[in-house]
N, C-alpha and C. Protein backbone atom coordinates (compact mmCIF):
# COMPACT_ATOMS: atom_id res chain seq x y z
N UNK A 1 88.03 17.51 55.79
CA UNK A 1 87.72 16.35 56.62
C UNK A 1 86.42 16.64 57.37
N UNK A 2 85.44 15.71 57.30
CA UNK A 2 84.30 15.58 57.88
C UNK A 2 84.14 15.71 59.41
N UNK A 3 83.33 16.54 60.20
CA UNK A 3 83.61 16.56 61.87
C UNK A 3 83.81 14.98 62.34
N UNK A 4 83.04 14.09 61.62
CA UNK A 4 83.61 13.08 62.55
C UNK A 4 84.77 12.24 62.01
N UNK A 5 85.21 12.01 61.42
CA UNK A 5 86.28 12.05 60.49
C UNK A 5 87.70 12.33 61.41
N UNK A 6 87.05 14.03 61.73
CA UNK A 6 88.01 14.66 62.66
C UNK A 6 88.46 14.09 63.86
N UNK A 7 86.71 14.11 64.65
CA UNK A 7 86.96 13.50 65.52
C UNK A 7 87.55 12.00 66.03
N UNK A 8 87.26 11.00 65.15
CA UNK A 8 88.07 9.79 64.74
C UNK A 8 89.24 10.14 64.60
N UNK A 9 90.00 10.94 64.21
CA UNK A 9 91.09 11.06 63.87
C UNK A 9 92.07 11.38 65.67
N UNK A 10 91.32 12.21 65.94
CA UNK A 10 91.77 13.11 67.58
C UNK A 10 91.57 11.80 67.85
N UNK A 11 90.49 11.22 68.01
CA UNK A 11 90.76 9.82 69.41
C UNK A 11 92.07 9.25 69.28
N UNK A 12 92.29 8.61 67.87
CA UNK A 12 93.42 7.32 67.65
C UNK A 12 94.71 8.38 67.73
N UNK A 13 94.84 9.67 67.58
CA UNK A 13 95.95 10.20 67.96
C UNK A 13 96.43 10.65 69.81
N UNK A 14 95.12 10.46 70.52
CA UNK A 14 95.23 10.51 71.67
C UNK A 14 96.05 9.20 72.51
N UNK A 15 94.87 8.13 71.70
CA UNK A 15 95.15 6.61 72.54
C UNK A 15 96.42 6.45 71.49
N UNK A 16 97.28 7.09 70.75
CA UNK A 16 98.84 6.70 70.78
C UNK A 16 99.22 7.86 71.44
N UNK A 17 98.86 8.29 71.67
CA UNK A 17 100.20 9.32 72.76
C UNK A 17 100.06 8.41 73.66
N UNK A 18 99.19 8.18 74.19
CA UNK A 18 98.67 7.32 75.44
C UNK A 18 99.63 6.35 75.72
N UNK A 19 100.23 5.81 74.36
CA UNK A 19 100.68 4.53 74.68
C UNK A 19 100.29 3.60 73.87
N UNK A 20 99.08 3.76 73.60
CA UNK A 20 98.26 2.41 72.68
C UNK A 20 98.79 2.00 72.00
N UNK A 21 98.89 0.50 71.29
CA UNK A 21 99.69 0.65 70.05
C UNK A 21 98.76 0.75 69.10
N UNK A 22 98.94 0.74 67.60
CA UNK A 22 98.45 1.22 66.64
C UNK A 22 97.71 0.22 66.50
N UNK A 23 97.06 -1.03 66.80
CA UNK A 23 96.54 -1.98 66.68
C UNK A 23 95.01 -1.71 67.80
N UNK A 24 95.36 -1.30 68.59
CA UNK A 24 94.49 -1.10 70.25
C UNK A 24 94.05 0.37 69.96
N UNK A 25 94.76 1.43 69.00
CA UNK A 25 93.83 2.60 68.95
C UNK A 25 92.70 2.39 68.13
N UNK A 26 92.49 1.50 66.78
CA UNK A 26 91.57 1.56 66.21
C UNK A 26 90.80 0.57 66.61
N UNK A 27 90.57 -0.24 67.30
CA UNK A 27 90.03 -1.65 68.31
C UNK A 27 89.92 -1.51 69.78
N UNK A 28 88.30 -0.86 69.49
CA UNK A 28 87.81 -0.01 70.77
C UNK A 28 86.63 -0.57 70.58
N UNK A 29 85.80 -0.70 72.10
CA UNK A 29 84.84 -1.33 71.57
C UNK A 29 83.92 -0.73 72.96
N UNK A 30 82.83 -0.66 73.21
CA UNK A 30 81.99 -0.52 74.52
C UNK A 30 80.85 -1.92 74.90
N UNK A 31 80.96 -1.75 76.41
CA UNK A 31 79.84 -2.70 76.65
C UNK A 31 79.35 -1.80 77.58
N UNK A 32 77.97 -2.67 78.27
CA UNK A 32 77.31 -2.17 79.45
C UNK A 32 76.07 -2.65 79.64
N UNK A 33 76.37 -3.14 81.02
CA UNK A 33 75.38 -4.06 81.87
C UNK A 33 74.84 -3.08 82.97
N UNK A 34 73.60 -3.98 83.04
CA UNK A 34 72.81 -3.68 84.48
C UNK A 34 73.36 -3.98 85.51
N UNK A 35 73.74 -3.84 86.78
CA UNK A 35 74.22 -4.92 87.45
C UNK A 35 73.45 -4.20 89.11
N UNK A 36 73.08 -5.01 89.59
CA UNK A 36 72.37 -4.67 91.21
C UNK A 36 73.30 -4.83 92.08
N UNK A 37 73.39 -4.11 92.78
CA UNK A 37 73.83 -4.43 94.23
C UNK A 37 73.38 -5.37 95.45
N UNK A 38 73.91 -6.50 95.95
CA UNK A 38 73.67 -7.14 96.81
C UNK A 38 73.53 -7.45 97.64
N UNK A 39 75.35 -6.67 98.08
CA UNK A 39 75.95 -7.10 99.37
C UNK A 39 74.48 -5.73 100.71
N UNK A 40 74.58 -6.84 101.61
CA UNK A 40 73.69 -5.96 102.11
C UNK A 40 73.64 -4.86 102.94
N UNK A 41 74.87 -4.33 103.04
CA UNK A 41 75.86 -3.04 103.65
C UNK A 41 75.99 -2.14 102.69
N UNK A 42 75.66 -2.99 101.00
CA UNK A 42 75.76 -1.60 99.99
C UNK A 42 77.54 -1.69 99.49
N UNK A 43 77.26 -0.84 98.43
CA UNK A 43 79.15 -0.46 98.36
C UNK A 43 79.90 0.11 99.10
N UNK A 44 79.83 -0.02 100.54
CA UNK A 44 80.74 0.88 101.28
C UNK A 44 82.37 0.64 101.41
N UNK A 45 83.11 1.22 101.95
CA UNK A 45 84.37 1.26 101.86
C UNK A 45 85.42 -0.27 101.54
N UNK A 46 85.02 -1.03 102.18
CA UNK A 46 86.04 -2.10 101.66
C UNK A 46 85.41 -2.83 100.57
N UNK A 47 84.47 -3.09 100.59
CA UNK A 47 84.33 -3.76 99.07
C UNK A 47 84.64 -3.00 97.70
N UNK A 48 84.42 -1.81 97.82
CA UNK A 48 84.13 -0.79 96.59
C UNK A 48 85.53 -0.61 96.42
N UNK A 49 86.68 -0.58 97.62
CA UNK A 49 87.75 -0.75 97.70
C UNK A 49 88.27 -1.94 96.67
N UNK A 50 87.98 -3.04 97.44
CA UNK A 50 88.52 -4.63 96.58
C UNK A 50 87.78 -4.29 94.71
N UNK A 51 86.59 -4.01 95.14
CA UNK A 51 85.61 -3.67 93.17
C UNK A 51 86.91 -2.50 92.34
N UNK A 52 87.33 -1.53 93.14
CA UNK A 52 88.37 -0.65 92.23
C UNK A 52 89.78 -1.05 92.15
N UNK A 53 89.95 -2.25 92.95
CA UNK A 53 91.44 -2.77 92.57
C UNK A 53 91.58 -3.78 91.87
N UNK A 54 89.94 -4.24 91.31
CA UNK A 54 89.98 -5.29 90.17
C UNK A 54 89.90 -4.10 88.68
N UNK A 55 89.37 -3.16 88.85
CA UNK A 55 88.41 -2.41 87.62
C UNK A 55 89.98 -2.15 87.29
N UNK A 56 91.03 -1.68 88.06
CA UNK A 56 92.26 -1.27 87.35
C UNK A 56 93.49 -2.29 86.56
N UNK A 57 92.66 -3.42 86.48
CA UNK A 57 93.15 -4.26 86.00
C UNK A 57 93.27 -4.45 84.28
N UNK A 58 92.06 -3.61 84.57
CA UNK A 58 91.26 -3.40 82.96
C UNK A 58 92.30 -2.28 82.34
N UNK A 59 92.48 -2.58 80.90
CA UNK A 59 92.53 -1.28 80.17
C UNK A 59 91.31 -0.34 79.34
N UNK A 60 90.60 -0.80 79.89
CA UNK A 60 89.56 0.03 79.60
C UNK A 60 88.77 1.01 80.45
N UNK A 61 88.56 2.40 80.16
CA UNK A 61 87.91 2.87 80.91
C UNK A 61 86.38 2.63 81.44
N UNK A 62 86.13 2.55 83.26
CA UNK A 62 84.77 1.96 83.57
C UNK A 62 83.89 2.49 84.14
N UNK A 63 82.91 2.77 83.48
CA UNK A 63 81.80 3.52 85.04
C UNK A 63 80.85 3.07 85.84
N UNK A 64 80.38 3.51 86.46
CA UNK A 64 78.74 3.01 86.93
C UNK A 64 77.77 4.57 86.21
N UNK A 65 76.80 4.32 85.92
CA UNK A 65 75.86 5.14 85.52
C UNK A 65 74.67 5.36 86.22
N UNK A 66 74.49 5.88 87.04
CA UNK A 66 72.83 6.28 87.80
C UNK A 66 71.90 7.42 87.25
N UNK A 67 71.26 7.26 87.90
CA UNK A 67 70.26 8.41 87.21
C UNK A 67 70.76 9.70 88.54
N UNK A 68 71.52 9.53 88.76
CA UNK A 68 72.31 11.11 89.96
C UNK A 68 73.60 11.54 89.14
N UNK A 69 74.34 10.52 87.93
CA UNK A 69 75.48 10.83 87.47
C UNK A 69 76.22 9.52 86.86
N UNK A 70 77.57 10.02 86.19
CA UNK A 70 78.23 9.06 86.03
C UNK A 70 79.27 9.07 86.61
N UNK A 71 80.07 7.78 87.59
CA UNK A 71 80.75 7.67 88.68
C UNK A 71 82.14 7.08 87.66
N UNK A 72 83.45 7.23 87.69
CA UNK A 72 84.30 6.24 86.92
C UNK A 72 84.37 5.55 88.64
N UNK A 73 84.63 3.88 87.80
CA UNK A 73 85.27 2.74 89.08
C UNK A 73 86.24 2.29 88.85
N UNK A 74 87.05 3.58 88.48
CA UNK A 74 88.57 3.12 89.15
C UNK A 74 88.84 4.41 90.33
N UNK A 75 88.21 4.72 90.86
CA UNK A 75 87.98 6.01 91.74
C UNK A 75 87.32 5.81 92.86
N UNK A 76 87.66 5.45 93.74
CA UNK A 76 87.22 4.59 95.32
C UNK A 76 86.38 6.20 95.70
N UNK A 77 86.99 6.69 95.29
CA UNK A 77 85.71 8.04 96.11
C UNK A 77 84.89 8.08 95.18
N UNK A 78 85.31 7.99 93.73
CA UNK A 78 83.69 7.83 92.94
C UNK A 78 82.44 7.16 93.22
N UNK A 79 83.33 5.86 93.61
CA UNK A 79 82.23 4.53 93.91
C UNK A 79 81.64 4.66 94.96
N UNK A 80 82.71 5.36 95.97
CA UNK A 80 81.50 5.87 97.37
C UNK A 80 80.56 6.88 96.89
N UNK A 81 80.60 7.79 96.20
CA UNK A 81 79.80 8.50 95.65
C UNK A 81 78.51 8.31 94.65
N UNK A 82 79.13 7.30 94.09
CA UNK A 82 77.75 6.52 93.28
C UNK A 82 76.42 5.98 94.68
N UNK A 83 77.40 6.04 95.67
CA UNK A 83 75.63 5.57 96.91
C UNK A 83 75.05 4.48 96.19
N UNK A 84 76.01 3.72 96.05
CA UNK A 84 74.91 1.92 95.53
C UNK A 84 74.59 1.45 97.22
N UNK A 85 73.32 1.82 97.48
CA UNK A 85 73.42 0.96 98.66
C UNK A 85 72.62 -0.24 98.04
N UNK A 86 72.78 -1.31 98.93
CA UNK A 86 72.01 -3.08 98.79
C UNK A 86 70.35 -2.55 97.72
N UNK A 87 70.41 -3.51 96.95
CA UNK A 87 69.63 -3.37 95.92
C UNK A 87 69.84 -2.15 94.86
N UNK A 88 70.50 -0.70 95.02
CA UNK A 88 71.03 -0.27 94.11
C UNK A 88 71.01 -1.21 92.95
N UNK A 89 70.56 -0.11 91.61
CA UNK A 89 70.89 -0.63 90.21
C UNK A 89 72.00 0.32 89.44
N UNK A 90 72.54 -0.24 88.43
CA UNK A 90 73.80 0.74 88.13
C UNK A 90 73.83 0.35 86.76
N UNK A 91 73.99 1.30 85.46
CA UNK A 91 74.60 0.45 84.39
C UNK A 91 76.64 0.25 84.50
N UNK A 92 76.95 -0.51 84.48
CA UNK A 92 78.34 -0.57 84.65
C UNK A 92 78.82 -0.71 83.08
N UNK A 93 79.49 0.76 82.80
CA UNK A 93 79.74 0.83 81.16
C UNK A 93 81.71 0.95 81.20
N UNK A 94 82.26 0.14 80.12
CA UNK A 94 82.95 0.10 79.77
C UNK A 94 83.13 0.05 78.42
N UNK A 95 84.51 1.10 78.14
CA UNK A 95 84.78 1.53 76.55
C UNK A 95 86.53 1.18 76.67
N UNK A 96 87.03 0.31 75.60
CA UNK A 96 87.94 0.29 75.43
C UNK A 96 88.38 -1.23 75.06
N UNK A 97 89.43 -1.80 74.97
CA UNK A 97 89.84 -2.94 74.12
C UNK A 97 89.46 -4.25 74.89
N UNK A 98 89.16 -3.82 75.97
CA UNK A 98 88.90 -4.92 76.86
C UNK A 98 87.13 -4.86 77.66
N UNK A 99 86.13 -4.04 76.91
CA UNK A 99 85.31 -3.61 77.25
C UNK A 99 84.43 -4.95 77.66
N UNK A 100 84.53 -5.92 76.86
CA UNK A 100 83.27 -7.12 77.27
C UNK A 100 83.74 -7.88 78.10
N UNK A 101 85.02 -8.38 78.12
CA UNK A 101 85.23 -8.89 79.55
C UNK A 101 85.42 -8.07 80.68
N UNK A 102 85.85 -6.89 80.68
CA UNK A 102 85.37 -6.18 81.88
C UNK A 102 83.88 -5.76 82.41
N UNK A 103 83.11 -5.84 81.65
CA UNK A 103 82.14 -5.88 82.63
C UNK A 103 81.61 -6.80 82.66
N UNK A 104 81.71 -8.25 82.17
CA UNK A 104 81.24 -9.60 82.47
C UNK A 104 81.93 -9.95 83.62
N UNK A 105 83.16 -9.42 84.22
CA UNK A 105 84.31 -10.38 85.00
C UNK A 105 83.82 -9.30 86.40
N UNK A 106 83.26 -7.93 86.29
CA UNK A 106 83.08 -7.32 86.85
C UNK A 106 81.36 -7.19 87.58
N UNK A 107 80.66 -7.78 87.03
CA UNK A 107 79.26 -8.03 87.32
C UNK A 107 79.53 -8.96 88.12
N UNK A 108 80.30 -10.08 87.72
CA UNK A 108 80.18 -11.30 88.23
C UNK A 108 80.75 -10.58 89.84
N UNK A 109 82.05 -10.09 90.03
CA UNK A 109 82.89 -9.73 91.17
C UNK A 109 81.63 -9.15 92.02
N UNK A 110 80.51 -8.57 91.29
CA UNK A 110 79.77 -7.32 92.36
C UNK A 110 78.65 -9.00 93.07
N UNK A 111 78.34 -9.41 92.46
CA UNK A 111 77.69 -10.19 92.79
C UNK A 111 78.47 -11.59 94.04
N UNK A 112 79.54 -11.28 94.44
CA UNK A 112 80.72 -12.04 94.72
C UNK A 112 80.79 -10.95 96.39
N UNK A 113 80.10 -9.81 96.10
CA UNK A 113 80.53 -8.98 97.12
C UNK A 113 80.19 -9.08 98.74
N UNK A 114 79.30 -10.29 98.95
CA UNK A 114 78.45 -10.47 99.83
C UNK A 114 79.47 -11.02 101.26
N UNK A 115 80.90 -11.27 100.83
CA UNK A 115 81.89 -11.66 102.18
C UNK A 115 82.16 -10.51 102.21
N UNK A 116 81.95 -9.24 102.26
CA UNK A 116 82.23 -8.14 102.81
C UNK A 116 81.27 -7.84 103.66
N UNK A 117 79.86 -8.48 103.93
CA UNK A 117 78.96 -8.05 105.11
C UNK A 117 79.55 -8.06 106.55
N UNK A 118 78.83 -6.89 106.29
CA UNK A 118 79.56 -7.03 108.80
C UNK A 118 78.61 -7.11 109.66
N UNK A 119 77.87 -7.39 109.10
CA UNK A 119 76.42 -7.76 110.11
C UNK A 119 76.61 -8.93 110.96
């Protein structure tokens, strides 16, 4: 068997231990958007809060991507850690069965973030 072959093989035996069903291990897919930051406080604690209790909605795994690292956002200390402050850019990448509507439904939410200002 060919290394990737192999490796194809390890994924779809992972995402069924996982749970997946045999339909959802081989029907994987990735997206990933640009998406800016708005709100003008930045991602700080309660929004990034409300942003990681939508991202877990997803079955797909999600990140933000900077040029300091890659943050997962289902991880409220990640997302504080990504430091998106106001105007921050991020690629927001998602891999998994639900990859294009999560980060379409999720761009849209960041852009949505602006009733969290406390100014």
């Amino acid at each position: 068997m060919s290394g990737l072959a192999e490796l194809a093989t390890r994924a779809v035996e992972a995402a069924l231990a996982a749970g997946a069903s045999d339909a959802e291990a081989y029907v994987s897919e990735t997206a990933r958007r640009e998406v800016r930051v708005s709100n003008k406080l930045g991602l700080h604690a309660r929004p990034a809060a409300h942003l990681v209790k939508h991202v877990r909605t997803f079955r797909s795994e999600i990140w933000f991507v900077t040029n300091d690292g890659r943050y997962s956002a289902s991880s409220l200390i990640d997302v504080l850690r990504a430091n998106l402050d106001c105007g921050a850019t991020a690629t927001l990448e998602a891999h998994g069965t639900d990859a294009e509507e999560a980060v379409e439904r999720l761009q849209k939410l960041l852009g949505e973030l602006d009733k969290f200002d406390e100014s």
